[in-house]
Protein backbone atom coordinates (compact mmCIF):
# COMPACT_ATOMS: atom_id res chain seq x y z
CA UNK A 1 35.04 -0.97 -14.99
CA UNK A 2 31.38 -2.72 -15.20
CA UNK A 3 28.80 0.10 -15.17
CA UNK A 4 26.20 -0.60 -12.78
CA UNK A 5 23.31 -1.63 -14.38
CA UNK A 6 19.79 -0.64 -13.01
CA UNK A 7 16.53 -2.49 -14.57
CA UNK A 8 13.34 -0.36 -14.53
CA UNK A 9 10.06 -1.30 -14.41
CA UNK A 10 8.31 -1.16 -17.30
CA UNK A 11 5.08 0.63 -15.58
CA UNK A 12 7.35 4.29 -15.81
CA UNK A 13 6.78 4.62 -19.71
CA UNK A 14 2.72 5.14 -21.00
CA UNK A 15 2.03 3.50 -24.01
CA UNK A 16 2.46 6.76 -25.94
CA UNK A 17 5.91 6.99 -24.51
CA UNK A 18 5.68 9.69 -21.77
CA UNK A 19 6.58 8.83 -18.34
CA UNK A 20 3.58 7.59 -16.44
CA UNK A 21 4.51 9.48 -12.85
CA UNK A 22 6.76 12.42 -13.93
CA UNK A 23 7.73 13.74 -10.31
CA UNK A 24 9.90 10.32 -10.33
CA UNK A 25 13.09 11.00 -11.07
CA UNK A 26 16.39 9.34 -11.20
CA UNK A 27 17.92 11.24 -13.82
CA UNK A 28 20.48 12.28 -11.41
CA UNK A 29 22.00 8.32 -11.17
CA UNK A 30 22.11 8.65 -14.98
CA UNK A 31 24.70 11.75 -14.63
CA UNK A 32 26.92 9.75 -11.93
CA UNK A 33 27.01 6.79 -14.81
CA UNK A 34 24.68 4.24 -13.60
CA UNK A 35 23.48 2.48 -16.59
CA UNK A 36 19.54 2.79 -16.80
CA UNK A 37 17.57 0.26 -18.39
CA UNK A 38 13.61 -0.30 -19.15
CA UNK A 39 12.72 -3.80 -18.00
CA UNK A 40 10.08 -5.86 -20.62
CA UNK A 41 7.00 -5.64 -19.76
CA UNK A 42 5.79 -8.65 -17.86
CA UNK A 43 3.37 -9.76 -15.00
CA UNK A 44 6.06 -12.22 -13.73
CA UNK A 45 9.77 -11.44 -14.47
CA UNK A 46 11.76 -14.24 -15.82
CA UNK A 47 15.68 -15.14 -14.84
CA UNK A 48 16.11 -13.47 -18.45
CA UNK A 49 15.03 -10.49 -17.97
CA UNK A 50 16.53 -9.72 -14.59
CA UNK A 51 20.25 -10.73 -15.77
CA UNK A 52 23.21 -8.37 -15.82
CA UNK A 53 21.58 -6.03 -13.52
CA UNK A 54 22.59 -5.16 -10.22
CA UNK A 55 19.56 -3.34 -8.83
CA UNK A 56 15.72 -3.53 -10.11
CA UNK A 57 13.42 -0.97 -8.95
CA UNK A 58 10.11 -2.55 -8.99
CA UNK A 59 5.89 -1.28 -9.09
CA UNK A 60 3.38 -3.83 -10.37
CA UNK A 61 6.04 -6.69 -11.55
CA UNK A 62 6.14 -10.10 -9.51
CA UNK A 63 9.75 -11.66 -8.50
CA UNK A 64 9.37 -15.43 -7.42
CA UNK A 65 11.60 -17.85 -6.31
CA UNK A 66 12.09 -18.38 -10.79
CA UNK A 67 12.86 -14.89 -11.16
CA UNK A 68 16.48 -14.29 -9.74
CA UNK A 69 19.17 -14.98 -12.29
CA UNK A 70 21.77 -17.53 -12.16
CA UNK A 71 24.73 -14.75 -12.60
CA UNK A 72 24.67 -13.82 -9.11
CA UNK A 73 24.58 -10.23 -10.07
CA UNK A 74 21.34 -8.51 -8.66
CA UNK A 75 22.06 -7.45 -5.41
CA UNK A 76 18.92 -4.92 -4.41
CA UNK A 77 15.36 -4.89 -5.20
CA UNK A 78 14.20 -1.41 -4.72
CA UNK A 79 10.14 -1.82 -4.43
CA UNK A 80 8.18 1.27 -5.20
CA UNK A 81 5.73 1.98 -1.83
CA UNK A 82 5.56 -0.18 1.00
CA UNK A 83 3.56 -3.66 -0.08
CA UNK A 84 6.00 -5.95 -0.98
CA UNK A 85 3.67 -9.54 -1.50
CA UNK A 86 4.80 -9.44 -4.78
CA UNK A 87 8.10 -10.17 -4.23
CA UNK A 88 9.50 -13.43 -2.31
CA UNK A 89 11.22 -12.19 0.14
CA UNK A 90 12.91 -15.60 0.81
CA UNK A 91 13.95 -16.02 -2.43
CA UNK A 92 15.76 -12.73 -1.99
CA UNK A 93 17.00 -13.75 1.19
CA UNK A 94 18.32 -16.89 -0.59
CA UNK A 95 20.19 -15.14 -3.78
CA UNK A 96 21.55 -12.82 -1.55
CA UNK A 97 19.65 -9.48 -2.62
CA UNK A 98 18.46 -6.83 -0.11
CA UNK A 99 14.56 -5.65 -0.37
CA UNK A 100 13.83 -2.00 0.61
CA UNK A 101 10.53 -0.02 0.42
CA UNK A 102 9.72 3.56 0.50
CA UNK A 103 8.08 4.06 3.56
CA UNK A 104 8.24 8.12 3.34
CA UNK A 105 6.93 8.41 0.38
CA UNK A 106 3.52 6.56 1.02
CA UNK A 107 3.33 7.60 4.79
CA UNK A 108 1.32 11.14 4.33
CA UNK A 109 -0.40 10.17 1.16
CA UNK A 110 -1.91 7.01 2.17
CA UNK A 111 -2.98 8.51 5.60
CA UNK A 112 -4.68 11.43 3.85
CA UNK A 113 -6.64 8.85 1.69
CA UNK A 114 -7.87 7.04 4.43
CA UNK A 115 -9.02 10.45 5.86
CA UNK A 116 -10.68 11.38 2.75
CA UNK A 117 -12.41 8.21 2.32
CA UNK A 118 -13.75 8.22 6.22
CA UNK A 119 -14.83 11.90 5.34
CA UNK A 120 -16.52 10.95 2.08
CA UNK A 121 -18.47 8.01 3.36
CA UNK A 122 -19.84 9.81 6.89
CA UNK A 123 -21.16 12.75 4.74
CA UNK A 124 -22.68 10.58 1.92
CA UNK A 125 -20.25 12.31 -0.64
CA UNK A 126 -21.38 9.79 -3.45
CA UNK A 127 -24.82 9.87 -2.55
CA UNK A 128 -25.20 13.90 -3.13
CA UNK A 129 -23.65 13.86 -5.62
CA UNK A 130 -26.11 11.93 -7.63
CA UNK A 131 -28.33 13.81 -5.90
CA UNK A 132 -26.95 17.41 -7.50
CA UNK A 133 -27.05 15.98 -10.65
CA UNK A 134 -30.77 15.61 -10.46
CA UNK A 135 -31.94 19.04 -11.15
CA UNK A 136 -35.03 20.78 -9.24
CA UNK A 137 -37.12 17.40 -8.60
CA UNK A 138 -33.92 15.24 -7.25
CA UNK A 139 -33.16 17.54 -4.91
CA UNK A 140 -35.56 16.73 -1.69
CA UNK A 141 -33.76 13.70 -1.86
CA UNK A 142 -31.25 15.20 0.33
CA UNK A 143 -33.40 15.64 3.25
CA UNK A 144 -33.15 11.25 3.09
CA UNK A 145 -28.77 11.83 3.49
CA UNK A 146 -28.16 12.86 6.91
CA UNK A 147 -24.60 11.94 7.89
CA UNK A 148 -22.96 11.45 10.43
CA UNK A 149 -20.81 13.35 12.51
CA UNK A 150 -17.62 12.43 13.67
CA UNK A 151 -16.79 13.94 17.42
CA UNK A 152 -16.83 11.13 19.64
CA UNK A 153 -17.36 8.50 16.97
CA UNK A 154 -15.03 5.40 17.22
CA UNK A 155 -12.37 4.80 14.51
CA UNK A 156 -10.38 1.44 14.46
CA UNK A 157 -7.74 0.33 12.60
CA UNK A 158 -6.43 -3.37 11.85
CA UNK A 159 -2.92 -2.64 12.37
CA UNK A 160 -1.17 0.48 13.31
CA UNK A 161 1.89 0.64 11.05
CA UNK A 162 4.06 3.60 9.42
CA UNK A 163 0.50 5.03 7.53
CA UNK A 164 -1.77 4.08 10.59
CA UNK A 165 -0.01 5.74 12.74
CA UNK A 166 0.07 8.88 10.60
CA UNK A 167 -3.79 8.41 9.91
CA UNK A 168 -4.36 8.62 13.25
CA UNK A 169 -2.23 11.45 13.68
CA UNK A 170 -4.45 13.46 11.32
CA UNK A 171 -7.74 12.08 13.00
CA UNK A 172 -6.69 13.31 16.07
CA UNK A 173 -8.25 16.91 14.69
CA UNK A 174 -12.05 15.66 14.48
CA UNK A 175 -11.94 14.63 18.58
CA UNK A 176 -12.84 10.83 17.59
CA UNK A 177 -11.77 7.79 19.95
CA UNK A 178 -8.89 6.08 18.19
CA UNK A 179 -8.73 2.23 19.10
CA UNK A 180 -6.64 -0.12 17.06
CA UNK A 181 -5.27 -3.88 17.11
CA UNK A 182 -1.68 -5.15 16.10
CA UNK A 183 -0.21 -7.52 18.10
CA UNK A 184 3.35 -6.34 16.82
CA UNK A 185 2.76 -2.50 17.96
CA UNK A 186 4.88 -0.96 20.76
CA UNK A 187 1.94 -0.38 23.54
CA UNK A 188 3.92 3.04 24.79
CA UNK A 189 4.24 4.33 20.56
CA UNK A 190 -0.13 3.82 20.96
CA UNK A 191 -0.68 5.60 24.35
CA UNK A 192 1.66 8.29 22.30
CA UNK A 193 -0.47 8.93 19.75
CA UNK A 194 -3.80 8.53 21.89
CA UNK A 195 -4.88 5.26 20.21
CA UNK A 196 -5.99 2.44 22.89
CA UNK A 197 -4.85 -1.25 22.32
CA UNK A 198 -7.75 -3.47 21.77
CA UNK A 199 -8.54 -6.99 20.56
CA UNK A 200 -9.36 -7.61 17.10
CA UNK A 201 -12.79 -8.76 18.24
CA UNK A 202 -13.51 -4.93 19.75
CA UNK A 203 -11.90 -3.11 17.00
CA UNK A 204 -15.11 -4.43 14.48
CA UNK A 205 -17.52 -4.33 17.46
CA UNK A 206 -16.92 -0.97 18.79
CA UNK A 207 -15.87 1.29 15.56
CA UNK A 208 -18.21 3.54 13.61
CA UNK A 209 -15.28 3.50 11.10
CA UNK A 210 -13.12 0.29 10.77
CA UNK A 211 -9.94 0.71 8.70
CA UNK A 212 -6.61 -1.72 7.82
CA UNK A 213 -2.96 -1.57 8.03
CA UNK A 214 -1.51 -4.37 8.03
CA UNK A 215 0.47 -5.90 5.24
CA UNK A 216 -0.75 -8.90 3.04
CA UNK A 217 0.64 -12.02 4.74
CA UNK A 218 -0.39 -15.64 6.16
CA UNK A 219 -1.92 -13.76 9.75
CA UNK A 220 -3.74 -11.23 7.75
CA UNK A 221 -5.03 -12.98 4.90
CA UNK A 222 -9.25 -12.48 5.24
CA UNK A 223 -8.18 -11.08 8.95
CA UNK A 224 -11.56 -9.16 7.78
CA UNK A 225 -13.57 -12.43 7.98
CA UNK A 226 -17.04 -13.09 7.67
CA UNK A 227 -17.20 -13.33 11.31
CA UNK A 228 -15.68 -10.18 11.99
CA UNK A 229 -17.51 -8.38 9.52
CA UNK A 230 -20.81 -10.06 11.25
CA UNK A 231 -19.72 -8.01 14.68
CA UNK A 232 -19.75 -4.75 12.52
CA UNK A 233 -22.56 -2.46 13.68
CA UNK A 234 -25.49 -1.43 10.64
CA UNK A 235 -24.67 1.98 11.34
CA UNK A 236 -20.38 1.17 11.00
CA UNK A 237 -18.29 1.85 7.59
CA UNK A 238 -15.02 0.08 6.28
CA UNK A 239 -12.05 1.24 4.71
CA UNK A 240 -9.40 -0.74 3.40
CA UNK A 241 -6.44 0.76 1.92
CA UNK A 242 -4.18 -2.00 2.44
CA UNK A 243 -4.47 -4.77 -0.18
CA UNK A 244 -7.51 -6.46 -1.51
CA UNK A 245 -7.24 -10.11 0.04
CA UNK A 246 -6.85 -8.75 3.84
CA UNK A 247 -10.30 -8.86 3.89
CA UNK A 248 -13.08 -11.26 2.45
CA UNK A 249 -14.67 -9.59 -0.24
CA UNK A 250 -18.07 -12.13 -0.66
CA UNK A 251 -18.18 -11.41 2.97
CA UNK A 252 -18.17 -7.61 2.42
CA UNK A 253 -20.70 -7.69 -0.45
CA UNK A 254 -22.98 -9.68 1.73
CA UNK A 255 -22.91 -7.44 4.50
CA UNK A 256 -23.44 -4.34 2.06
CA UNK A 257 -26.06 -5.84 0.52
CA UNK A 258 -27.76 -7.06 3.34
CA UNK A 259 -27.67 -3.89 5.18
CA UNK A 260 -25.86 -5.03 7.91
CA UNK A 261 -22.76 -2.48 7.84
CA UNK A 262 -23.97 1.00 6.30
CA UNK A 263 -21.27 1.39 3.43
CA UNK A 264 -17.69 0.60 2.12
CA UNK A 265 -14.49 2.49 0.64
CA UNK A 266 -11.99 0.01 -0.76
CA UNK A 267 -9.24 1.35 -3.03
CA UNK A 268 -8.10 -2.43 -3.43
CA UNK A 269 -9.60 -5.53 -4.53
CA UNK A 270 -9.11 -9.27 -4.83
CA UNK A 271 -8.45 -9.87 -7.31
CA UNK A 272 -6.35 -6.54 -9.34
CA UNK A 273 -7.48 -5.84 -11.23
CA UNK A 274 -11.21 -6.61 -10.83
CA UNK A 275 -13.61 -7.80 -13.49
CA UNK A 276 -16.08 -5.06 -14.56
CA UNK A 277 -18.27 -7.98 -13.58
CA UNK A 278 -17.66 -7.90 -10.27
CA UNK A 279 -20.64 -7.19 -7.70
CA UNK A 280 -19.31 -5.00 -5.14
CA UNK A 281 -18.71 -2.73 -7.75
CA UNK A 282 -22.20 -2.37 -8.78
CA UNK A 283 -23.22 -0.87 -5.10
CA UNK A 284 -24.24 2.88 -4.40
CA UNK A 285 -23.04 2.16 -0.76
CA UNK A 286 -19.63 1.51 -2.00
CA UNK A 287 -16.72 4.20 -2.90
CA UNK A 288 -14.40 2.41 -5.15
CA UNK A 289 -10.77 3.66 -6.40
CA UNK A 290 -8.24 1.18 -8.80
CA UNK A 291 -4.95 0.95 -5.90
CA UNK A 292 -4.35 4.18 -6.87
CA UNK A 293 -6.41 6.66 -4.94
CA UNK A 294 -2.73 7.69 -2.64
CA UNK A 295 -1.20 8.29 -5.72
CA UNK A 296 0.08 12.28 -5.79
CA UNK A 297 3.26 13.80 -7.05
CA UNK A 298 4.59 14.11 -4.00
CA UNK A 299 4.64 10.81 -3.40
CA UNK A 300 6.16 9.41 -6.55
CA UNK A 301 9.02 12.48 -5.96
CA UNK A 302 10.09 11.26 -2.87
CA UNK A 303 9.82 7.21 -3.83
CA UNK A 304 12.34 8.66 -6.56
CA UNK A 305 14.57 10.11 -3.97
CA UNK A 306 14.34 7.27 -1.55
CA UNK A 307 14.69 4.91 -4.25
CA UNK A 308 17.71 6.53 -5.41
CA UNK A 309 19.11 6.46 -2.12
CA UNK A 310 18.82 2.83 -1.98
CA UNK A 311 20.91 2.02 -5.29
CA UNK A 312 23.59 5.08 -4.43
CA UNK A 313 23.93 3.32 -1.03
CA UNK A 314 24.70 -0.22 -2.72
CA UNK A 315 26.58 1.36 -5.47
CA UNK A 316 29.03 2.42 -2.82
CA UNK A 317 29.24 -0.48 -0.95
CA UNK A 318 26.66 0.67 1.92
CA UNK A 319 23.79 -1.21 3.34
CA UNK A 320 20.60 0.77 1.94
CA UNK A 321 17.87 2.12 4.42
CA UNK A 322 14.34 0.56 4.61
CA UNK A 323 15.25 -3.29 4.35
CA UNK A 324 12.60 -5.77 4.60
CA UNK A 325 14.76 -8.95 4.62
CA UNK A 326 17.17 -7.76 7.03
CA UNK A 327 18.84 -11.15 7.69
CA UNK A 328 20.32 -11.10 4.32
CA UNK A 329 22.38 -8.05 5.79
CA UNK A 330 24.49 -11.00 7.81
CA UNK A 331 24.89 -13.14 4.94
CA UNK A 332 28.46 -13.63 3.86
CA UNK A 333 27.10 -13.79 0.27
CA UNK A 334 25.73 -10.13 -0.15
CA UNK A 335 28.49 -9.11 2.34
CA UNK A 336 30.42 -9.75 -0.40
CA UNK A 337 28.62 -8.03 -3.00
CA UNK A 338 28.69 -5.18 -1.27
CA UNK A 339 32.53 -5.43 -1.16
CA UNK A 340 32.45 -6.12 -4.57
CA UNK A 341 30.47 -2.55 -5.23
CA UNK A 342 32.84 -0.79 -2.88
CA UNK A 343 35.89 -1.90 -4.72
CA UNK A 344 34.57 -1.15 -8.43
């Protein structure tokens, strides 16, 4: 019997060798005989280095159209978190290989970031802290960092997905007005969680705090335009948590600059990663983190378990939870690799 063959990204080992998020763990596969293998380490994967494995599981690397194999073995792509833009999702389609995500894992951690980051900003975290650091004559600086309160302030999001909705969910504690936009979003799931469905137009006009999550497509790409940023107030914040190119980042530095939006959290940029060079980064209105501010052992242990539970389930024959590219569920070709899995 062929041992099933799972390729790892290469982003689990540290250069000195010790796992890089040790609350993953798929040891257990290991002890029920899937073969587990450390992929190179590679921006792009090549045909090469994805052949003779049935499953990948997947952080930083990029699969294109180039990257499936011509053995018609590979049959999932687990992807570690829920962004998934580096990964062509027709090209899995195509070669027959399911794409799942670990929307559990990411669902608390990422809300509780974007909570921290709204928190941070309206109190002028950054600012007093430079300001402590000043000894005795820094110090009536503070009377210059009022901030502002959050009780019947306005946050917005762009998009109200798996972590929106949670965000929300925690903001419902500080009694702010929730308003959102997603065209895609089940108007009775927002009345449910309090949030109001408005137009994208109102969600940068009317929020103190104006936040995005949506995924990284062709709709969303720079969906935080120049033009929308220009409706922001000069007392309003932004957050984005999502991915760098969702909104326009010369746009954003303008505005900052310019003092025509009060201040910015991004933990993502466009590019990733940035250059050191790179202005926004050089702002004390601007809370920067490197994609990785969510990141907490409790989310890496559950994207272990639900990534486990994707290769058990296609091990077995099963179609795994958490499919992006559900059409290739009806496809006769990985019908029949998961036939092939059941009979092994």
């Amino acid at each position: 019997m062929t041992a099933f063959r799972v390729g790892l990204s290469a982003d689990f080992t540290r250069a000195d060798g010790k796992p890089t998020f040790p609350s993953y763990d798929l040891s257990a596969l290991g002890a029920e005989g899937v073969e587990l293998v450390e992929l190179p380490r590679a921006a792009l994967l090549s045909a090469d280095h994805v052949t003779g494995f049935d499953a990948v599981v997947l952080l930083g690397e990029r699969m294109a159209a180039s990257s499936f194999p011509g053995d018609g073995r590979l049959a999932l792509i687990a992807r570690m978190g829920v962004g998934y833009d580096t990964v062509d999702t027709d090209a899995c389609t195509a070669n027959d290989v399911v794409l799942t995500i670990t929307p559990d894992a990411v669902r608390r951690p990422m809300a509780t970031t974007q909570v921290c980051l709204i928190l941070a900003l309206t109190h002028n975290l950054m600012a007093k802290d430079r300001i402590a650091r000043t000894g005795t004559l820094g110090w009536p600086a503070r009377l210059d960092w009022h901030g502002m309160g959050l009780v019947g302030r306005t946050v917005g999001s762009v998009g109200v997905g798996n972590i929106g909705a949670e965000m929300f969910r925690l903001l419902k504690a500080f009694d702010v007005r929730m308003i959102a936009h997603d065209p895609y979003a089940d108007p009775a799931a927002l009345a449910a969680l309090g949030v109001e469905a408005v137009s994208l137009e109102a969600v940068f006009e009317q929020s103190d705090v104006v936040t995005f999550n949506c995924p990284l497509n062709d709709e969303t790409r720079h969906i935080g335009s120049a033009a929308m940023i220009a409706r922001m107030r000069p007392t309003s914040y932004l957050v984005n948590t999502s991915r760098g190119p969702v909104v326009d980042q010369k746009a954003l530095y303008d505005a900052l600059v310019e003092g025509r939006i009060a201040g910015a959290a991004i933990d993502v940029f466009d590019p990733e990663p940035p250059s050191a060079h790179e202005p926004i980064l050089r702002l004390d209105n601007v809370i920067t983190a490197p994609h990785s501010l969510g990141w907490t052992d409790q989310m890496f242990a559950t994207m272990g378990a639900v990534n486990r539970g994707a290769i058990q389930d296609v091990r077995a024959g099963r179609q795994p939870a958490n499919v992006v590219n559900r059409a290739v569920l009806e496809r006769a070709g990985f019908r029949a690799k998961l036939a092939a899995m059941a009979g092994r």
